[in-house]
Protein backbone atom coordinates (compact mmCIF):
# COMPACT_ATOMS: atom_id res chain seq x y z
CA UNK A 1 301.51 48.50 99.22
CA UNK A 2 299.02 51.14 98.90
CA UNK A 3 295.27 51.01 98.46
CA UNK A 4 295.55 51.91 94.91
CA UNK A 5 298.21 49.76 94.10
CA UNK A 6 296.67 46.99 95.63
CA UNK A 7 293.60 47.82 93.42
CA UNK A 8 295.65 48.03 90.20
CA UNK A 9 297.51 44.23 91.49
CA UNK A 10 294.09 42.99 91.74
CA UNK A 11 292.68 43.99 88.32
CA UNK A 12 294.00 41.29 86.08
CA UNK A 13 292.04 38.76 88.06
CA UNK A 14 289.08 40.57 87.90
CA UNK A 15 288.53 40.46 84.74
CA UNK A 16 285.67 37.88 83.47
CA UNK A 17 286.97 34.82 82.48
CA UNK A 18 284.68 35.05 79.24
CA UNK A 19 286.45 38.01 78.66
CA UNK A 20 289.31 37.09 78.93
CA UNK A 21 288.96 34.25 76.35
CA UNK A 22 287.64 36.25 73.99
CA UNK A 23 289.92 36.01 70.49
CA UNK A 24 289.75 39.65 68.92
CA UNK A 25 287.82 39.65 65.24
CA UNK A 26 290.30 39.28 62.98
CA UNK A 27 289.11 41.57 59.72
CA UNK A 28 290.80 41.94 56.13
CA UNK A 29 294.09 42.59 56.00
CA UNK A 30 294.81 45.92 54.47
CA UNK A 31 296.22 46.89 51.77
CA UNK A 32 298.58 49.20 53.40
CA UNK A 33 299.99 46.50 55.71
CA UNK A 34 300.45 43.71 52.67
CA UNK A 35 302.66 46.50 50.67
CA UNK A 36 305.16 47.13 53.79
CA UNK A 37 304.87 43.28 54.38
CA UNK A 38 305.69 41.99 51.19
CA UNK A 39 307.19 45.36 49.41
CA UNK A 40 304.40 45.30 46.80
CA UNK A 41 303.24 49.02 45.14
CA UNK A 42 299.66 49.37 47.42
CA UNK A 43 298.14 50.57 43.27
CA UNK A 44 299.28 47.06 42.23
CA UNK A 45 297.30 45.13 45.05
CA UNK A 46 294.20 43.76 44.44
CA UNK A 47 291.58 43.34 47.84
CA UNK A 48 288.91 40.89 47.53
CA UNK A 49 288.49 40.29 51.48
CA UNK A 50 286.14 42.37 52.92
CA UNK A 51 283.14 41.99 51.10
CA UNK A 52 283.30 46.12 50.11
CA UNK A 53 281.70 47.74 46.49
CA UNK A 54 284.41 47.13 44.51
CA UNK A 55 282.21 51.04 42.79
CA UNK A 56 283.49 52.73 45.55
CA UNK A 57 281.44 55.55 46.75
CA UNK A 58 278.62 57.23 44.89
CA UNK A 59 279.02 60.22 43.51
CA UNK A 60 275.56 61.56 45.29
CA UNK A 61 277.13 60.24 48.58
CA UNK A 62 280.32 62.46 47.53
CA UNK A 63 278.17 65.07 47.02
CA UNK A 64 276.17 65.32 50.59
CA UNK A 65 279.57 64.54 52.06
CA UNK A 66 281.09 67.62 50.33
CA UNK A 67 277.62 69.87 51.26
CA UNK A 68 277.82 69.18 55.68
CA UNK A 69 282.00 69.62 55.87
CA UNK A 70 281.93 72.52 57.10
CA UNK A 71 279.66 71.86 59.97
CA UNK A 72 281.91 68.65 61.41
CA UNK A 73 282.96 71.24 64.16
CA UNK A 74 279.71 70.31 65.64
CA UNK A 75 278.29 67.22 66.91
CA UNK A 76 276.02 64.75 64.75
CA UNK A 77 272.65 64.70 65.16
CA UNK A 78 271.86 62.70 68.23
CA UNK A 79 268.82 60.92 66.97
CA UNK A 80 270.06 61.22 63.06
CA UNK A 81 266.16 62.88 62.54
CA UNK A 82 266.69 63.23 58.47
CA UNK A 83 268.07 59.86 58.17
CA UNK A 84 265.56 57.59 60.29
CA UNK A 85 263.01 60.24 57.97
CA UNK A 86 264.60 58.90 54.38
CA UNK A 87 264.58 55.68 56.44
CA UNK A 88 261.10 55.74 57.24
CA UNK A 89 259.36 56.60 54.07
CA UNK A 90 261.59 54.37 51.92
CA UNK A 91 260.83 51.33 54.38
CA UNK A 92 257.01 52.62 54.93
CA UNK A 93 257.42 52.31 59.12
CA UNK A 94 257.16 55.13 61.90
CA UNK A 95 260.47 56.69 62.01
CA UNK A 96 260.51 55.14 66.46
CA UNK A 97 260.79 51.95 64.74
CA UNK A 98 264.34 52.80 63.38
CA UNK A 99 267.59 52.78 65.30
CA UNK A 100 270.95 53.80 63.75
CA UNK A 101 274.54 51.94 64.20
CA UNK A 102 277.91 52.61 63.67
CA UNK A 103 277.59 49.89 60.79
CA UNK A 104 275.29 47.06 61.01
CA UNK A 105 277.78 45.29 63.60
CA UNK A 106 277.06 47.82 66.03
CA UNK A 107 273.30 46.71 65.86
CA UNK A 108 274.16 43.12 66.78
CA UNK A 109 276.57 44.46 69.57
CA UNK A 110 273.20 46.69 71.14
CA UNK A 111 271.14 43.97 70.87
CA UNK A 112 273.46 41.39 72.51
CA UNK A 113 274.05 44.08 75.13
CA UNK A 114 270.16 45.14 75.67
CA UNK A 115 269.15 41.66 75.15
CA UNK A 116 271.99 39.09 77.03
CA UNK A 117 273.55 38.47 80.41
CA UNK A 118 275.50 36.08 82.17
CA UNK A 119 273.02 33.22 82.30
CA UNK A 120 271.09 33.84 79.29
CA UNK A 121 272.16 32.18 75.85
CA UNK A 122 271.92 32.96 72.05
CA UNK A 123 270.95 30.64 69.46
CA UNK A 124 273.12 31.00 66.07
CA UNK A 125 274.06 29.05 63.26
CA UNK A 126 277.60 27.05 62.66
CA UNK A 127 279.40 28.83 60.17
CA UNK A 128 277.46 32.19 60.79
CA UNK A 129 279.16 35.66 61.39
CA UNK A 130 281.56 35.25 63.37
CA UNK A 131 280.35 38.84 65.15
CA UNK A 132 277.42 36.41 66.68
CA UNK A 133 279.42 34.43 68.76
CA UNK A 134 281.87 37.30 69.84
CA UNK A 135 278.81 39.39 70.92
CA UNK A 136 277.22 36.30 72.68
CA UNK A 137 280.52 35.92 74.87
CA UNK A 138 281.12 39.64 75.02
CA UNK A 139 278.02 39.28 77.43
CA UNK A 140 278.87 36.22 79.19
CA UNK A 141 275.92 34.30 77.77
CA UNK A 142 275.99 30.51 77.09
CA UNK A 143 276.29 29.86 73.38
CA UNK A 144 273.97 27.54 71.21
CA UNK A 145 275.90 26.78 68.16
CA UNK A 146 273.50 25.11 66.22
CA UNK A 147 274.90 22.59 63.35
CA UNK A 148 274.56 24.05 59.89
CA UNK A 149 272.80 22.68 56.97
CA UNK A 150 274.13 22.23 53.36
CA UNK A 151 276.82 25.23 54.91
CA UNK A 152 273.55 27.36 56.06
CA UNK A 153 270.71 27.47 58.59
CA UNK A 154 269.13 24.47 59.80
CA UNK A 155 265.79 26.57 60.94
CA UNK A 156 263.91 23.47 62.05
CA UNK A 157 267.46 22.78 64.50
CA UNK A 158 267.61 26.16 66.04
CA UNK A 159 263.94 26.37 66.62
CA UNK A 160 264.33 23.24 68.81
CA UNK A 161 267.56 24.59 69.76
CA UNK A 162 265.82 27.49 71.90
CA UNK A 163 265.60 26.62 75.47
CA UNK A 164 263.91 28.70 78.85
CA UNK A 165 267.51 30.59 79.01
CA UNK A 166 267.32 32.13 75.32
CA UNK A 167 267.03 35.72 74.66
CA UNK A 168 268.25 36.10 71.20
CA UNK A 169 268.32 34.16 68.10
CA UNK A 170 270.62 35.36 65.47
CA UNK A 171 270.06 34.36 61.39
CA UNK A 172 271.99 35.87 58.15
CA UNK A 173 269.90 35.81 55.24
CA UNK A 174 272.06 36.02 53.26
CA UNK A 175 274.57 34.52 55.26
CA UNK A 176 278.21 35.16 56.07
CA UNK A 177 280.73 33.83 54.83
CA UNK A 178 278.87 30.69 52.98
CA UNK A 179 276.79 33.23 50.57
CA UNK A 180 273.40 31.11 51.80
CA UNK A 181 270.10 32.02 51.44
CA UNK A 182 266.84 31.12 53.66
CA UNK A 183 263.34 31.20 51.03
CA UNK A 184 260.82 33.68 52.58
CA UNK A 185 258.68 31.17 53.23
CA UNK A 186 260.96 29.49 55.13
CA UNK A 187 262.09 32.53 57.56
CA UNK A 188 258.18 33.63 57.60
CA UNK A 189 257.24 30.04 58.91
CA UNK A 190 260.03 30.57 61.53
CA UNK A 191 259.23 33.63 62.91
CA UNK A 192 255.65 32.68 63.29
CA UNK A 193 256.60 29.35 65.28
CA UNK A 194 259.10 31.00 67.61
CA UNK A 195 256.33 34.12 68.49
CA UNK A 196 253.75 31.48 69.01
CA UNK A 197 255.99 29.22 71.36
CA UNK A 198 257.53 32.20 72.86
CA UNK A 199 256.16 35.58 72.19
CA UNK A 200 258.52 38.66 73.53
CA UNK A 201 260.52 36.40 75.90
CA UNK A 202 262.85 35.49 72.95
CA UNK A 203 264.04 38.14 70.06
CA UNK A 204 264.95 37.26 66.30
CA UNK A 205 267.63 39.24 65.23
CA UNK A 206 267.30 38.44 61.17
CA UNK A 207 270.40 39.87 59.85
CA UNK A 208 270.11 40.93 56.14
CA UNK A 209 273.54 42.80 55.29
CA UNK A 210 273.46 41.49 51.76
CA UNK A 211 269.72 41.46 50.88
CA UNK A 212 270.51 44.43 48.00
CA UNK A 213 272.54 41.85 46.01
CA UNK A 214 269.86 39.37 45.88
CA UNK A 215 267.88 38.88 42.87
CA UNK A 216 264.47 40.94 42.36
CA UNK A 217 262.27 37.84 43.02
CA UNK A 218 263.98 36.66 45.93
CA UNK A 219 263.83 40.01 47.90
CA UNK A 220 261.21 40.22 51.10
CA UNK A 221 259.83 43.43 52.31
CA UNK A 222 261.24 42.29 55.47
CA UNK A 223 259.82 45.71 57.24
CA UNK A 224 256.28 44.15 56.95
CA UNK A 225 257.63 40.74 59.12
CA UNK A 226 258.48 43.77 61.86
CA UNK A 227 254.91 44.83 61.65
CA UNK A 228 253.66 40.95 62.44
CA UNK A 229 256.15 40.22 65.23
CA UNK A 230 257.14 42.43 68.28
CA UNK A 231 260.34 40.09 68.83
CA UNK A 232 261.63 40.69 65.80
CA UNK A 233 264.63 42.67 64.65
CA UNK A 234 265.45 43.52 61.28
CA UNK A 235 269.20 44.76 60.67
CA UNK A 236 270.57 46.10 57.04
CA UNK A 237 273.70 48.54 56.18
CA UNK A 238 275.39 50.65 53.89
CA UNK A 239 278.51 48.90 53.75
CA UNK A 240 277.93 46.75 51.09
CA UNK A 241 275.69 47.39 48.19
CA UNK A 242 275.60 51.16 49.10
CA UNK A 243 279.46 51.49 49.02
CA UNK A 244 279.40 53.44 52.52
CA UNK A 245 281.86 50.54 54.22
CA UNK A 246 284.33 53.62 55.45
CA UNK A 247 281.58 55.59 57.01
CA UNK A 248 279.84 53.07 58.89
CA UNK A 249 276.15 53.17 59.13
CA UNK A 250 273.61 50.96 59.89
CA UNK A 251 270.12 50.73 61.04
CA UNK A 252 267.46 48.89 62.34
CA UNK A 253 264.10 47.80 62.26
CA UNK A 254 261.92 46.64 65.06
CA UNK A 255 258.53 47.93 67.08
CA UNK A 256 259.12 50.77 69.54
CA UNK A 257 259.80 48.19 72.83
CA UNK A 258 263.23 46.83 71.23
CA UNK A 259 263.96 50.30 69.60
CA UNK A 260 263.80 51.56 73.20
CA UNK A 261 266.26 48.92 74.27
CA UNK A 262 268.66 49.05 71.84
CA UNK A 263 268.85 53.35 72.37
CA UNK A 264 269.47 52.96 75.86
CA UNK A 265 272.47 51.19 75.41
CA UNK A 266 273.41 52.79 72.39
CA UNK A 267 276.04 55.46 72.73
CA UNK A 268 275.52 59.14 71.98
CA UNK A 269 276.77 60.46 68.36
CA UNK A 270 277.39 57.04 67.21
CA UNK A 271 276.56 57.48 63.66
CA UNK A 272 278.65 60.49 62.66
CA UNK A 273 277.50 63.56 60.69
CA UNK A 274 279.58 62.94 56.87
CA UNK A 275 277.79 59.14 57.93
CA UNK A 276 274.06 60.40 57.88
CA UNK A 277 274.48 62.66 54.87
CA UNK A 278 275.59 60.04 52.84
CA UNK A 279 273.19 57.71 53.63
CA UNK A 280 270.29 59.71 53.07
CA UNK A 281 272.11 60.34 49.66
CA UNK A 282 272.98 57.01 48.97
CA UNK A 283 269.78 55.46 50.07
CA UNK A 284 267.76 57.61 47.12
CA UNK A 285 270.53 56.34 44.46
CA UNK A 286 268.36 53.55 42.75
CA UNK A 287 270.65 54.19 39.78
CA UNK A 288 273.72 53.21 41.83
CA UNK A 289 272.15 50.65 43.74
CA UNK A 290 271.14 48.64 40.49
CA UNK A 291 275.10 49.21 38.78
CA UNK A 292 276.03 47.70 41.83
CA UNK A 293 273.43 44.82 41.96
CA UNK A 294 274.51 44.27 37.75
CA UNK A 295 278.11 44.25 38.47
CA UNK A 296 278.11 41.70 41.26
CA UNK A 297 275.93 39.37 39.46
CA UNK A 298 278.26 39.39 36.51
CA UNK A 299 281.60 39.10 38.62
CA UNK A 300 279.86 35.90 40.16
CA UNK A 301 279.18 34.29 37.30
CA UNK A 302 283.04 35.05 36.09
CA UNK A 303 284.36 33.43 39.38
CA UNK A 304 281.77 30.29 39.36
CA UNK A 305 283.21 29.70 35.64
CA UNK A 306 286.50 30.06 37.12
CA UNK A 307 285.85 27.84 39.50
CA UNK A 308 284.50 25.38 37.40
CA UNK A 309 286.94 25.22 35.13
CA UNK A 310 289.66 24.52 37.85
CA UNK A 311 286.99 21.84 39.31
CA UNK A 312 286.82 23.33 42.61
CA UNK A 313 283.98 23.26 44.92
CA UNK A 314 282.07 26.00 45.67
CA UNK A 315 278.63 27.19 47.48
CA UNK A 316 276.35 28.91 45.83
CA UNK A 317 276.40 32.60 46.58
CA UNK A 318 273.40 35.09 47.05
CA UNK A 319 276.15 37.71 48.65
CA UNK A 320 278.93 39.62 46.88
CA UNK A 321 281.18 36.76 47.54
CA UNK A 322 282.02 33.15 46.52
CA UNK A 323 283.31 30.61 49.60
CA UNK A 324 285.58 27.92 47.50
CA UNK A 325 286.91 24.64 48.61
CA UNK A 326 291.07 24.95 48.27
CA UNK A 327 292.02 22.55 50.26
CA UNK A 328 295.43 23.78 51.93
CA UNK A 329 293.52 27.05 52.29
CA UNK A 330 296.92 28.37 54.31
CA UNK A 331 299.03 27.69 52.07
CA UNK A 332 297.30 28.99 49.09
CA UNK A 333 296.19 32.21 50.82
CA UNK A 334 299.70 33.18 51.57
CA UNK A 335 300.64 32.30 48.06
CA UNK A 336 298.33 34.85 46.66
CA UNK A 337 299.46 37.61 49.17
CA UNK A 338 302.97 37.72 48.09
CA UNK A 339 301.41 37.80 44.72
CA UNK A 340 299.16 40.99 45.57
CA UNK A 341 295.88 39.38 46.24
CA UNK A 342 294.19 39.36 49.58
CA UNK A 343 291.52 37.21 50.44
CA UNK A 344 289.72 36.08 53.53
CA UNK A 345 290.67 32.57 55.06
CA UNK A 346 287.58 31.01 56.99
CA UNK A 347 289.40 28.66 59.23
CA UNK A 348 288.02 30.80 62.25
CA UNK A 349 284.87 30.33 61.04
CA UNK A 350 285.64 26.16 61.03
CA UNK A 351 286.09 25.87 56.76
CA UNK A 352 290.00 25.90 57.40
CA UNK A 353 289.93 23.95 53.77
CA UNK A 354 287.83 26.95 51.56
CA UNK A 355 288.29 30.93 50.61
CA UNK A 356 286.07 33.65 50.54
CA UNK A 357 286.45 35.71 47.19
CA UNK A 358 285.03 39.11 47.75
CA UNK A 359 283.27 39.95 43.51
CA UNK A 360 285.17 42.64 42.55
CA UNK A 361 285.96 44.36 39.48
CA UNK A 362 286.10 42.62 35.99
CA UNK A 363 289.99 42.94 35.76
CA UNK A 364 290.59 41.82 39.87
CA UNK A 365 288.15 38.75 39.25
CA UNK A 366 290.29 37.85 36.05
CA UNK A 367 293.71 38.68 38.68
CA UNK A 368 292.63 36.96 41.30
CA UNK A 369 291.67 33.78 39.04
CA UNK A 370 295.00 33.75 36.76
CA UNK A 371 296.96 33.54 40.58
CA UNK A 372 294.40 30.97 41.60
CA UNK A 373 295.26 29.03 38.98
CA UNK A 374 298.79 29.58 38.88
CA UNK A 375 299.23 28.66 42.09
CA UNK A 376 296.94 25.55 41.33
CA UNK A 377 299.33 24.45 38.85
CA UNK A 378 302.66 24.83 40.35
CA UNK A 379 304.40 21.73 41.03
């Protein structure tokens, strides 16, 4: 056997263990793949799974899109200069505080890559995004699953959670996929004991992915915590509220020593050129943003009725999504995808008995609830 082949043999078993064990992120299904499964019309489908704008994209995103198209021949802007700029002024930091992703999940991955090694842990909540855990064991780190409380963050738990090996503590506020929120006070209070106990040695990666949906009193200029703390980390995105989930751009907040971290590990280009345009589009859209904000907190309140009226459990959400208590979660998923409704099972996430209903339009909420109950009601 040659030298080569004995070095392609030999590859399988090196390959890290926690690698190797590693289950792949499982995301919606799409609605492509449910019409050839189940011979449905892909118009007739209704996808409530993946936490999107049921809006779609704004126009003004459209728009910018439509303006750089004829420039994609070139690479993005390395450094995306206009849109940490937009960024800046609308979050009031120095534009070095800002780094971009390839979606807000591409922030966690940086940070669990700058931040993590084999030896080092993370400290995350039980029933958290599920993205926490893979990027904790993506690094080889030892994981600190920390019980959750009333389906949420314990704080007081993962504060004495942390231990000498800790680098990173992850929190979703709001979380993912329980809809959960953490009072300002509450995350404020936290951040100020883990900086005193700690200082730089461990990071706070507060994730807030669906802070645009939350009402106008419960919203923390979260950019002013960044200013207080040098360990702290501040992601958002455009996925959700800013109906940019196709183009994938995300960004973060944090003082110049972690913004250094995260871009050396950060690959080049990552946030692509129709991606930068839109944001800075979408990002000056308060008109969209609030439609968006109004419609979700009406197609809550028509699913919690729903809900209600079936007698169903439920948690309350402060997302664009409702996690409901089924019971044969399995069996009742499936029964909704051969009846054009797609959903997102949580048994990954250890709820194998509840749903999570992506808020969608006025006439999928009222689909998705006459299936619900159909299938509720069948013998």
């Amino acid at each position: 056997m040659s030298t080569q082949e004995l070095k392609t043999a030999a590859l399988p078993d090196a390959v890290p263990d926690y690698v190797r064990a590693i289950a792949p992120y499982q995301a919606g299904k799409p609605i492509e793949e449910l019409a050839r499964e189940f011979k449905l019309d892909p118009a007739s489908i209704v996808k409530l799974a993946s936490n999107e704008n049921p809006l779609g994209v704004p126009a003004s995103a459209q728009r910018a899109m439509t303006a750089v198209i004829s420039g994609l021949g070139r690479y993005p802007d390395p450094n995306g200069f206009d849109l940490k700029a937009a960024l800046a002024a609308h979050y009031h930091v120095p534009a070095d505080w800002i780094t971009l992703g390839n979606g807000s999940n591409d922030l966690l991955e940086l940070a669990s890559l700058a931040l993590l090694s084999p030896g080092a842990a993370s400290v995350y909540a039980q029933h958290a995004f599920a993205v926490y855990r893979l990027a904790t064991q993506a690094r080889g780190a030892r994981h600190i699953m920390v019980p959750a409380r009333d389906h949420g963050h314990d704080l007081d738990a993962m504060f004495n959670a942390i231990d000498g090996d800790t680098r990173l503590v992850f929190i979703a506020n709001p979380n993912n996929p329980t809809g959960t929120f953490l009072p300002a006070a509450e995350v404020a209070a936290f951040l100020a004991r883990v900086y005193e106990r700690h200082g730089d040695r461990v990071t706070v990666l507060l994730d807030e992915a669906y802070n645009e949906y939350l009402d106008p009193e419960l919203r923390v200029d979260s950019a002013r915590w960044v200013e207080q703390y040098s360990n702290l980390i501040v992601s958002r995105t455009f996925s959700k509220a800013y109906g940019l989930a196709g183009l994938r751009v995300g960004f973060a907040i944090a003082q110049p020593r972690l913004t250094d971290l995260l871009n050396r590990v950060r690959q080049p280009f990552n946030v692509n050129s129709l991606a930068q345009a839109a944001a800075i589009a979408a990002l000056g859209d308060a008109q969209f943003l609030q439609q968006s904000y109004e419609l979700n907190k009406r197609g809550k309140q028509e699913l919690v009725q729903g809900f209600e009226r079936l007698g169903l459990q439920f948690v309350p959400s402060y997302g664009n999504f409702v996690l409901v208590r089924v019971g044969d979660a399995s069996r009742i998923n499936l029964e909704l995808l051969k009846r054009g409704v797609i959903v997102r099972p949580v048994a990954g996430d250890g709820l194998p008995e509840w749903l999570r209903i992506s808020i969608g339009l006025p006439e999928e909420n009222a689909r998705f609830l006459a299936a619900l109950t159909e299938i509720l009601d069948a013998p």
